[in-house]
N, C-alpha and C. Protein backbone atom coordinates (compact mmCIF):
# COMPACT_ATOMS: atom_id res chain seq x y z
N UNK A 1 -14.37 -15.55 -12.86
CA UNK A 1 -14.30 -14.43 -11.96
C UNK A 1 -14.44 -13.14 -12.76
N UNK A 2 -15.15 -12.44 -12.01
CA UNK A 2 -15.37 -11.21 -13.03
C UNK A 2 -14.41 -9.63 -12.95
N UNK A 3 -14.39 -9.15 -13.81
CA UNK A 3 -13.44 -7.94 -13.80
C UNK A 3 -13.19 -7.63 -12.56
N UNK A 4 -14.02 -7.10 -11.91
CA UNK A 4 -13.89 -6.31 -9.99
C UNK A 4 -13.28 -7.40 -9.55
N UNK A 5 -14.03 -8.24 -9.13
CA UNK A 5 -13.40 -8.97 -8.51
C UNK A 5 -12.03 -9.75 -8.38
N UNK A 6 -11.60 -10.03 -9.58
CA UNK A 6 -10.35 -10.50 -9.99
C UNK A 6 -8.98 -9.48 -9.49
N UNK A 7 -9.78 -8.08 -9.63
CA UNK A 7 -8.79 -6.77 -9.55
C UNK A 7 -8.90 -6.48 -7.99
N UNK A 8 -9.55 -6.60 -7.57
CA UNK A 8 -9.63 -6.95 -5.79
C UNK A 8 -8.84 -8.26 -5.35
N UNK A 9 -9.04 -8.86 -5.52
CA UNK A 9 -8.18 -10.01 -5.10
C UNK A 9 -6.55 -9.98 -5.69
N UNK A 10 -6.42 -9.64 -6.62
CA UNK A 10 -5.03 -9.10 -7.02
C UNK A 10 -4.57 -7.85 -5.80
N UNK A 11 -5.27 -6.73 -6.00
CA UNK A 11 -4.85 -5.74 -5.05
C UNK A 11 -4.88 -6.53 -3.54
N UNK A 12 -5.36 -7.28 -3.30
CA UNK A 12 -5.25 -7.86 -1.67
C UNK A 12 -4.31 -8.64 -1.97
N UNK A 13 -4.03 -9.11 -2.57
CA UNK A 13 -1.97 -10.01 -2.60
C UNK A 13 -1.27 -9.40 -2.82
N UNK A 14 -1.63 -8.03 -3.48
CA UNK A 14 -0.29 -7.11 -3.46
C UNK A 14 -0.44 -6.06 -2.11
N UNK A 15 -1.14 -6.00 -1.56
CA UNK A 15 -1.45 -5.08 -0.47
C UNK A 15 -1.14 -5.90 1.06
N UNK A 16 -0.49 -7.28 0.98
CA UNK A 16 -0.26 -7.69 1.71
C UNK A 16 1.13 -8.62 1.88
N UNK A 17 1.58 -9.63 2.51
CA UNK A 17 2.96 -10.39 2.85
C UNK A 17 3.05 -11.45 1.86
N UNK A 18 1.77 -11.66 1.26
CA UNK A 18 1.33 -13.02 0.62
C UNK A 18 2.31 -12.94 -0.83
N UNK A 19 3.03 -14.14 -0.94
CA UNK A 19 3.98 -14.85 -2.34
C UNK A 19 2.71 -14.67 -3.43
N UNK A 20 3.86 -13.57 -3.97
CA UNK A 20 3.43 -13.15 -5.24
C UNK A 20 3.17 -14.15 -6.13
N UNK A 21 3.13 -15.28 -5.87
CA UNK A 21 2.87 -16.35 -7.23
C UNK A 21 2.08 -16.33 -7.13
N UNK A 22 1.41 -16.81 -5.86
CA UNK A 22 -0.13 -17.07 -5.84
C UNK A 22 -1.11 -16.25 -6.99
N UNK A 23 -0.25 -15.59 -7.54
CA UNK A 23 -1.31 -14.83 -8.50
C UNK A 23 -0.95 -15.54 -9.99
N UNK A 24 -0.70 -17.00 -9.94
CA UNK A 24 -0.56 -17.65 -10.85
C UNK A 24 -1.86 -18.70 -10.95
N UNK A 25 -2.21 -18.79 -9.81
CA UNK A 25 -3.70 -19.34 -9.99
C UNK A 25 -4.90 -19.16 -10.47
N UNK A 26 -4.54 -17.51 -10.95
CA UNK A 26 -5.22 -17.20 -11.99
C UNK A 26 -4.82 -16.92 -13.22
N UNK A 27 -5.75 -16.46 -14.45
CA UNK A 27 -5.38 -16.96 -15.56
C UNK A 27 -4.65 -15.79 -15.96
N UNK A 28 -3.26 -15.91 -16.45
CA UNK A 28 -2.27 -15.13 -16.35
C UNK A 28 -2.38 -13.79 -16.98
N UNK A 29 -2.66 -14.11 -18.33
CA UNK A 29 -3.07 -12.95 -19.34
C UNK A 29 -3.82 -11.92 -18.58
N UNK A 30 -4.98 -12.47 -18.00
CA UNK A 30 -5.95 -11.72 -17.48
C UNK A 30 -4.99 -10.78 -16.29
N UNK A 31 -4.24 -11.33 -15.41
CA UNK A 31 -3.83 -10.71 -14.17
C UNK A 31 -2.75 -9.95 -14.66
N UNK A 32 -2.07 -10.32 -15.81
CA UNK A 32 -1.05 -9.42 -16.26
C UNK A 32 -1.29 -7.96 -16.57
N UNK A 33 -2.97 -7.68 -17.46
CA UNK A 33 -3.40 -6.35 -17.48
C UNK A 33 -3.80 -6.13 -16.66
N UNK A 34 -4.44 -6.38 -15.36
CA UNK A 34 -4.81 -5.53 -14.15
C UNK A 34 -3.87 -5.35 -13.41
N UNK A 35 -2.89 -5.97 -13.39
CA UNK A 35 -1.50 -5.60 -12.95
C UNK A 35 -0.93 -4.49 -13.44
N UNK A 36 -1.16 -4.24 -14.84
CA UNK A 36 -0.77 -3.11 -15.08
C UNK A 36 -1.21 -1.67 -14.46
N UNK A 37 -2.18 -1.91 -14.64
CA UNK A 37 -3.04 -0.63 -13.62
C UNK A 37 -2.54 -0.30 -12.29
N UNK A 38 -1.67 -0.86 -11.69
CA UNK A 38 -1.20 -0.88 -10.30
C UNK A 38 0.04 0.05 -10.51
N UNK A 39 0.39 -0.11 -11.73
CA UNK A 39 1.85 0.80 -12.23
C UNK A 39 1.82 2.05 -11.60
N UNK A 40 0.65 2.50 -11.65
CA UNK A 40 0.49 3.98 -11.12
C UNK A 40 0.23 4.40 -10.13
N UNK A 41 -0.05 3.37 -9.15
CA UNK A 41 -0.61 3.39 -8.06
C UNK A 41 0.08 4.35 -7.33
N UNK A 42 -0.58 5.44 -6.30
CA UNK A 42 -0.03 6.16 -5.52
C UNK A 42 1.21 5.61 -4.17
N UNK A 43 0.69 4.14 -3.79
CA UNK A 43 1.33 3.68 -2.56
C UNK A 43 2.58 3.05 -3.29
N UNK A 44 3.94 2.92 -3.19
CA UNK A 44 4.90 2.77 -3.05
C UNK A 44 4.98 1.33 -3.24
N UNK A 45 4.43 0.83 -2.07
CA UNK A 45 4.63 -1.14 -1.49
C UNK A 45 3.72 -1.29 -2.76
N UNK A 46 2.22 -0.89 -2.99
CA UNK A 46 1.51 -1.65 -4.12
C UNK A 46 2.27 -1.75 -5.60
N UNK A 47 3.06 -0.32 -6.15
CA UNK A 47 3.76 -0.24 -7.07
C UNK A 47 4.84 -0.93 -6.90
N UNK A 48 5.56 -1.60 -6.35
CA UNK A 48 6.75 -2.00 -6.27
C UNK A 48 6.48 -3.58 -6.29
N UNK A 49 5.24 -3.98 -5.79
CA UNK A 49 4.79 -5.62 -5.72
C UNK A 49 4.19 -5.52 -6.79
N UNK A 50 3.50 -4.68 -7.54
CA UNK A 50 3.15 -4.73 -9.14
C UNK A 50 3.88 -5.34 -10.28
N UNK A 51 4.98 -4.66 -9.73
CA UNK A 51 6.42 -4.37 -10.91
C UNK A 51 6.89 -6.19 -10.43
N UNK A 52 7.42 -6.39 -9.08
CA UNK A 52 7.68 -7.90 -9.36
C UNK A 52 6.79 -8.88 -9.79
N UNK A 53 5.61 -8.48 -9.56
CA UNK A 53 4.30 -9.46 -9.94
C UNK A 53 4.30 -9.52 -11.15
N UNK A 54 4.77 -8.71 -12.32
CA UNK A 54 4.84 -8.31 -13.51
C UNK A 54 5.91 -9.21 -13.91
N UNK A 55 6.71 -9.39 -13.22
CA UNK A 55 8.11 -10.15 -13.87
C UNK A 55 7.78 -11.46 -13.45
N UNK A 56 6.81 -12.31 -12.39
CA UNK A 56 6.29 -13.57 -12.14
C UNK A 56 5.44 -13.80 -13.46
N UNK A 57 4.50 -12.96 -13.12
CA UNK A 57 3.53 -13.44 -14.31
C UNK A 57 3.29 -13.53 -16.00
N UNK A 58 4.46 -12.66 -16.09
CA UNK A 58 4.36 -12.83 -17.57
C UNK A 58 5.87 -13.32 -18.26
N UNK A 59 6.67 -13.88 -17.39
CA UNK A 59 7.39 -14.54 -17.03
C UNK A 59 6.99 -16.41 -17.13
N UNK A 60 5.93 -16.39 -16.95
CA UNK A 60 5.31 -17.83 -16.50
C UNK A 60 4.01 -18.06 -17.67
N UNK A 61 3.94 -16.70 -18.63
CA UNK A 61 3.14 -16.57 -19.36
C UNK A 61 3.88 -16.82 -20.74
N UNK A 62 4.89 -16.00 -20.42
CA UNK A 62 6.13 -16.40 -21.49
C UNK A 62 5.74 -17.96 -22.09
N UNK A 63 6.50 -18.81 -20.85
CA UNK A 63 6.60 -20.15 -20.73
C UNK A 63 5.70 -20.60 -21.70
N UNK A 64 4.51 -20.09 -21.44
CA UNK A 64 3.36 -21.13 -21.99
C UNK A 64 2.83 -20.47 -23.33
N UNK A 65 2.96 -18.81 -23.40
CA UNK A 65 2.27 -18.55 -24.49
C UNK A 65 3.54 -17.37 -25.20
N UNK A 66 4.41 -17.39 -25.85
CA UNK A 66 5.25 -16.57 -25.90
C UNK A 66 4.54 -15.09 -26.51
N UNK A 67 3.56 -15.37 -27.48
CA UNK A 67 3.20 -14.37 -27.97
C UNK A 67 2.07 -13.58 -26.98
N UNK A 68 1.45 -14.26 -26.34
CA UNK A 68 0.72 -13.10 -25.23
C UNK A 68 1.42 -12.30 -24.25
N UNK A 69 3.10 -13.00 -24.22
CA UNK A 69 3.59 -12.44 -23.41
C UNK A 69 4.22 -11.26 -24.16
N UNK A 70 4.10 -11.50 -25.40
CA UNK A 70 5.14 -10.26 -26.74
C UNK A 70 3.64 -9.18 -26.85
N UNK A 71 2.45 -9.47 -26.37
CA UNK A 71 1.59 -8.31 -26.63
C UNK A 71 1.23 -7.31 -25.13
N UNK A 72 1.60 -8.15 -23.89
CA UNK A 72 2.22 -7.34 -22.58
C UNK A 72 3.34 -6.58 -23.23
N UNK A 73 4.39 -6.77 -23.58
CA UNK A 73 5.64 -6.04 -23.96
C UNK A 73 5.23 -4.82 -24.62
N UNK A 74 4.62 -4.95 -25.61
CA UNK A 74 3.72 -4.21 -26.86
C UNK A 74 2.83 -3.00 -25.95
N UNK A 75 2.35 -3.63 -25.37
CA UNK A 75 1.48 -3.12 -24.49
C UNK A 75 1.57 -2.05 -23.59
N UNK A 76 3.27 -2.29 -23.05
CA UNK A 76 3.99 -1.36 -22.44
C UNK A 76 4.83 -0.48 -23.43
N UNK A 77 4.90 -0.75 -24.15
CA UNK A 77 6.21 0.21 -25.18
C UNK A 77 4.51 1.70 -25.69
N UNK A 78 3.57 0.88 -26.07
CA UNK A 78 2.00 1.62 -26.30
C UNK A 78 2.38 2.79 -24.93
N UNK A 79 2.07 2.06 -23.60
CA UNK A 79 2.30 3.26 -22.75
C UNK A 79 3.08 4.14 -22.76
N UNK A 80 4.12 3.86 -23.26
CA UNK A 80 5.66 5.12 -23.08
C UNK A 80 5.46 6.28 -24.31
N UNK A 81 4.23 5.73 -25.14
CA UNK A 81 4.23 6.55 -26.41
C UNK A 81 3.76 7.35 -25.86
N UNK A 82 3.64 9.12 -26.58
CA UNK A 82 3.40 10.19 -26.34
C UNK A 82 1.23 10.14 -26.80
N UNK A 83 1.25 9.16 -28.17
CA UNK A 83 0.07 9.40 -28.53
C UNK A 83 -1.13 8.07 -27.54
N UNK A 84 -0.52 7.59 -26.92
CA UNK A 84 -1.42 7.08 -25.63
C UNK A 84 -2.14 7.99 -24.85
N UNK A 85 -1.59 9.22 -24.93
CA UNK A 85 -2.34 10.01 -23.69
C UNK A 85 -2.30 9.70 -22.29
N UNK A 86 -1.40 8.41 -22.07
CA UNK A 86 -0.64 8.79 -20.78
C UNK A 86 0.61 8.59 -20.79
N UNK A 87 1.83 8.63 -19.54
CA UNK A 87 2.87 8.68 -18.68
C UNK A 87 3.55 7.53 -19.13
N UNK A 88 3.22 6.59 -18.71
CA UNK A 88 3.83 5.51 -18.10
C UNK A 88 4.19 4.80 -17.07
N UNK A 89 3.83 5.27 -16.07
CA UNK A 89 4.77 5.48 -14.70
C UNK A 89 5.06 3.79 -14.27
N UNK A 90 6.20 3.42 -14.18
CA UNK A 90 6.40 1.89 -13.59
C UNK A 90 6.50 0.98 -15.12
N UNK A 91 6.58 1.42 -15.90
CA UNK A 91 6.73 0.42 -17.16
C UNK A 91 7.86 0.38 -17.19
N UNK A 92 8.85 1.14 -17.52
CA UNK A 92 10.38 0.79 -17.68
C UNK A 92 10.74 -0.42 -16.84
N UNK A 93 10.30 -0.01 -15.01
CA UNK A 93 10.93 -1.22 -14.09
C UNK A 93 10.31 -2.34 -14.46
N UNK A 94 9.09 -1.90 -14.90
CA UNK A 94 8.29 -3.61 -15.45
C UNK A 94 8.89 -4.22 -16.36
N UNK A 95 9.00 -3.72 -17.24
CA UNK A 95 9.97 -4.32 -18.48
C UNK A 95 11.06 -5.32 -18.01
N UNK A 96 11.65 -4.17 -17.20
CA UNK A 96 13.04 -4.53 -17.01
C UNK A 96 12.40 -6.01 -16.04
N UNK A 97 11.92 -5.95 -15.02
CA UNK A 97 11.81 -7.25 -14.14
C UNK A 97 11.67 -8.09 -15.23
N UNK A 98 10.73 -7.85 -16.05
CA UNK A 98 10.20 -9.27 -17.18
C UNK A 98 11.33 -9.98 -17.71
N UNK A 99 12.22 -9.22 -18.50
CA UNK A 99 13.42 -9.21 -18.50
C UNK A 99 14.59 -9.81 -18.20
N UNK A 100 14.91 -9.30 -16.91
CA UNK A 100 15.53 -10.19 -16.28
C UNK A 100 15.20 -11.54 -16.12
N UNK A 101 14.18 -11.86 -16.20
CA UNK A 101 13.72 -13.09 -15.40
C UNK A 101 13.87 -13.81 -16.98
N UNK A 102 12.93 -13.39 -18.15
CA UNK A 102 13.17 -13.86 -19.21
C UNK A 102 13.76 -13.66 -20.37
N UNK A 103 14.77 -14.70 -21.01
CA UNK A 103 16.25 -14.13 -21.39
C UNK A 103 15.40 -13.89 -22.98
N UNK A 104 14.39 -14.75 -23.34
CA UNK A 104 14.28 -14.39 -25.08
C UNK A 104 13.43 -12.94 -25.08
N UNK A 105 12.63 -12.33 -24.32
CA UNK A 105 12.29 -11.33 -23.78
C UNK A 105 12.94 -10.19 -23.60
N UNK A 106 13.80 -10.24 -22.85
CA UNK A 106 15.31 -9.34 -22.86
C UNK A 106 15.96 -9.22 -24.18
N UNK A 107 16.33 -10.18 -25.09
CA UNK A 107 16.90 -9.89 -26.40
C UNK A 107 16.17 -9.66 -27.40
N UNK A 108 14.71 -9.99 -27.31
CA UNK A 108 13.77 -8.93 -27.98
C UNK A 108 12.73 -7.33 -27.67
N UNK A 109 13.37 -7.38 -26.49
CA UNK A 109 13.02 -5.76 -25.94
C UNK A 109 14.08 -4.77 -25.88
N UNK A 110 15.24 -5.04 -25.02
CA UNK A 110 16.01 -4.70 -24.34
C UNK A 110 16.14 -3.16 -25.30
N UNK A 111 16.85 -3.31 -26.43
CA UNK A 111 17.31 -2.32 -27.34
C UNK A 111 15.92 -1.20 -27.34
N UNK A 112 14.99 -1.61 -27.32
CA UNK A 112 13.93 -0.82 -27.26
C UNK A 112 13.68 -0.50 -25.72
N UNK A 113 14.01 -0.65 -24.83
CA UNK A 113 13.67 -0.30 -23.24
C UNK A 113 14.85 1.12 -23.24
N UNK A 114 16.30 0.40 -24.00
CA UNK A 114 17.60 1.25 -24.02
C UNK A 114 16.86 2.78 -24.92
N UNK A 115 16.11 2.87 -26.27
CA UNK A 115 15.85 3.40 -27.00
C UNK A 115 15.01 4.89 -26.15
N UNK A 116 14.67 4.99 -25.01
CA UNK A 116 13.79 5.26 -24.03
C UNK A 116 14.90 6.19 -23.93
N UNK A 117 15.78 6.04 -23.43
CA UNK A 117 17.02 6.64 -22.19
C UNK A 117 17.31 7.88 -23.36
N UNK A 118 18.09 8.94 -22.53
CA UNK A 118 18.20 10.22 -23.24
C UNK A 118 19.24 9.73 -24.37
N UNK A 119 19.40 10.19 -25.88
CA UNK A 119 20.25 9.74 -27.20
C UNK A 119 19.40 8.42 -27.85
N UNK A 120 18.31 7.99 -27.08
CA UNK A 120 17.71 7.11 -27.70
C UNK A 120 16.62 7.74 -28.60
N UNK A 121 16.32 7.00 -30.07
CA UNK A 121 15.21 7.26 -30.58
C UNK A 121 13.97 7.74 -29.92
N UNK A 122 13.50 7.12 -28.83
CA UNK A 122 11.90 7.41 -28.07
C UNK A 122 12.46 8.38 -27.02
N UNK A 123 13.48 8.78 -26.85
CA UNK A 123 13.52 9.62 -25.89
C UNK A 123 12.49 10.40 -24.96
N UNK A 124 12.22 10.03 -23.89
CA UNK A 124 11.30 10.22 -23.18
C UNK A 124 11.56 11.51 -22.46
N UNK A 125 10.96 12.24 -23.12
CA UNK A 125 12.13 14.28 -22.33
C UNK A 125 10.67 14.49 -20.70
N UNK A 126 10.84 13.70 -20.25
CA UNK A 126 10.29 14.12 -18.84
C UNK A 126 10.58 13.96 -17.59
N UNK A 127 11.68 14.20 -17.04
CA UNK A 127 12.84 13.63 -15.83
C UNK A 127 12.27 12.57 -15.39
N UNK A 128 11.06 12.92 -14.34
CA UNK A 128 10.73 11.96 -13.82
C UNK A 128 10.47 10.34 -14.13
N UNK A 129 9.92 9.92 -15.59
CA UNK A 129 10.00 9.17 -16.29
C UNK A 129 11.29 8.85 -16.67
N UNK A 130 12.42 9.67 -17.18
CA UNK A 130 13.52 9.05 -17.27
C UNK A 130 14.53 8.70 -16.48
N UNK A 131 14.30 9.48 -15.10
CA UNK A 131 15.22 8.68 -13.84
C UNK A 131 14.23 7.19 -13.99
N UNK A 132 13.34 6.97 -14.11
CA UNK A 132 12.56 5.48 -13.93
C UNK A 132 13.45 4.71 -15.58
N UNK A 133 13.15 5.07 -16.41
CA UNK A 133 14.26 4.41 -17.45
C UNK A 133 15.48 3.92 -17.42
N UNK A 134 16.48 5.28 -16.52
CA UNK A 134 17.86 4.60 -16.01
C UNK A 134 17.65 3.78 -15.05
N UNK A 135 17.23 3.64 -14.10
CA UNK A 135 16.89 2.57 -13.53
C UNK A 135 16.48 1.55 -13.71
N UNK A 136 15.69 1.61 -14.73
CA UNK A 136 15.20 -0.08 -15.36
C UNK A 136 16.78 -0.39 -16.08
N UNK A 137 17.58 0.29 -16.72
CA UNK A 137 18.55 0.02 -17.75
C UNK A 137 19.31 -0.43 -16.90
N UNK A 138 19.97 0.26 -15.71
CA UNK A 138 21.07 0.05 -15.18
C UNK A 138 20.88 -1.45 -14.19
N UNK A 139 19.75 -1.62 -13.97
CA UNK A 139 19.19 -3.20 -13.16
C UNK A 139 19.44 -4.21 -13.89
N UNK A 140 18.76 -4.07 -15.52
CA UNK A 140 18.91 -4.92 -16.02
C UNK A 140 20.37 -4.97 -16.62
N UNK A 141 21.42 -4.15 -16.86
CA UNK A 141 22.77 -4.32 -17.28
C UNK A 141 22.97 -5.27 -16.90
N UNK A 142 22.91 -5.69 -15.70
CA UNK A 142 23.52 -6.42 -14.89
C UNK A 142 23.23 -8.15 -14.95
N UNK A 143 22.37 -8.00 -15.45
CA UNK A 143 21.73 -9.44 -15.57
C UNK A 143 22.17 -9.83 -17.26
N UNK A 144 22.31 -8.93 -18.28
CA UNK A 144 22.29 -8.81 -19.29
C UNK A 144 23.77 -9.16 -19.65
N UNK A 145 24.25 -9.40 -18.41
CA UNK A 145 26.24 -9.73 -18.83
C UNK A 145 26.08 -11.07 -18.44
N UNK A 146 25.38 -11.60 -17.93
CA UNK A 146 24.82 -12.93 -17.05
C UNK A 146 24.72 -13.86 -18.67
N UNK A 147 23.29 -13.09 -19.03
CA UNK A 147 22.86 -13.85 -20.38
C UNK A 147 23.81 -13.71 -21.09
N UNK A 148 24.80 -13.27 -21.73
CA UNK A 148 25.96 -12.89 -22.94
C UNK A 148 26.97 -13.73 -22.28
N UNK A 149 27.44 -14.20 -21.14
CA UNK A 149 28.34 -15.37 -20.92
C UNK A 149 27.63 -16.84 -21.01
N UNK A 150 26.20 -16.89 -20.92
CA UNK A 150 25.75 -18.01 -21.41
C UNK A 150 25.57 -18.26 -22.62
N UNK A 151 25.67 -17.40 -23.17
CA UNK A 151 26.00 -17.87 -25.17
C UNK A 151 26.78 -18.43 -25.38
């Protein structure tokens, strides 16, 4: 399937009721970066089914390839940098879904998602971006006391 098309058919499962897995039938890596592109999306419902689609798929990518799923991670920490030349917008919550869902993922990001938030090294000085940071932090806290009683 070719670039357009793949990114059309992604945007029509996220633009609609349809179980976000279904976007496991394609080949993950691939749907994980056009997924990214949705981060920014102006509509609300598309950004918000991005961000869980993000925590299915590379989540399930994990599983099978740990390190393609450590160059999504990479990939997003690239966005939050200043010398990307863009924003970020929706990476923190992405993170964080991935995260949650995957625990060796979480204990090799997490400190760096935290590093984001104001007193952190990357400090991200642009409100809007950092109300999206506390929010990824404070979601995942919660799951993150989950994993530390399973040790």
């Amino acid at each position: 399937m070719k670039f357009r098309e793949l990114k059309k058919s992604i945007f029509d499962i996220l633009n609609s009721d349809k179980d976000l897995k279904s976007l496991l039938d394609f080949p993950k890596k691939k749907v994980a970066i056009r997924l990214i592109s949705f981060l920014s999306y102006p509509n609300d419902y598309i950004k918000k089914r991005a961000i869980s689609a993000l925590g299915i798929v590379v989540t399930k990518l994990a599983d099978e390839d740990m390190e393609q799923a450590r160059i999504i991670m990479r990939q997003f920490m690239w966005n939050l940098n200043d010398e990307s030349g863009g924003i970020g917008w929706g990476v923190p919550e992405a993170m964080a879904e991935i995260m949650i869902k995957q625990e060796r993922l979480c204990k090799e990001y997490l400190h760096i998602l935290k590093s984001y938030a104001k007193g952190g090294g990357n400090y991200l000085d642009y409100e809007p971006l950092e109300r999206e940071v506390d929010y990824a932090i404070r979601k995942i806290n919660k799951f993150v006391e989950v994993f530390d009683e399973n040790q």
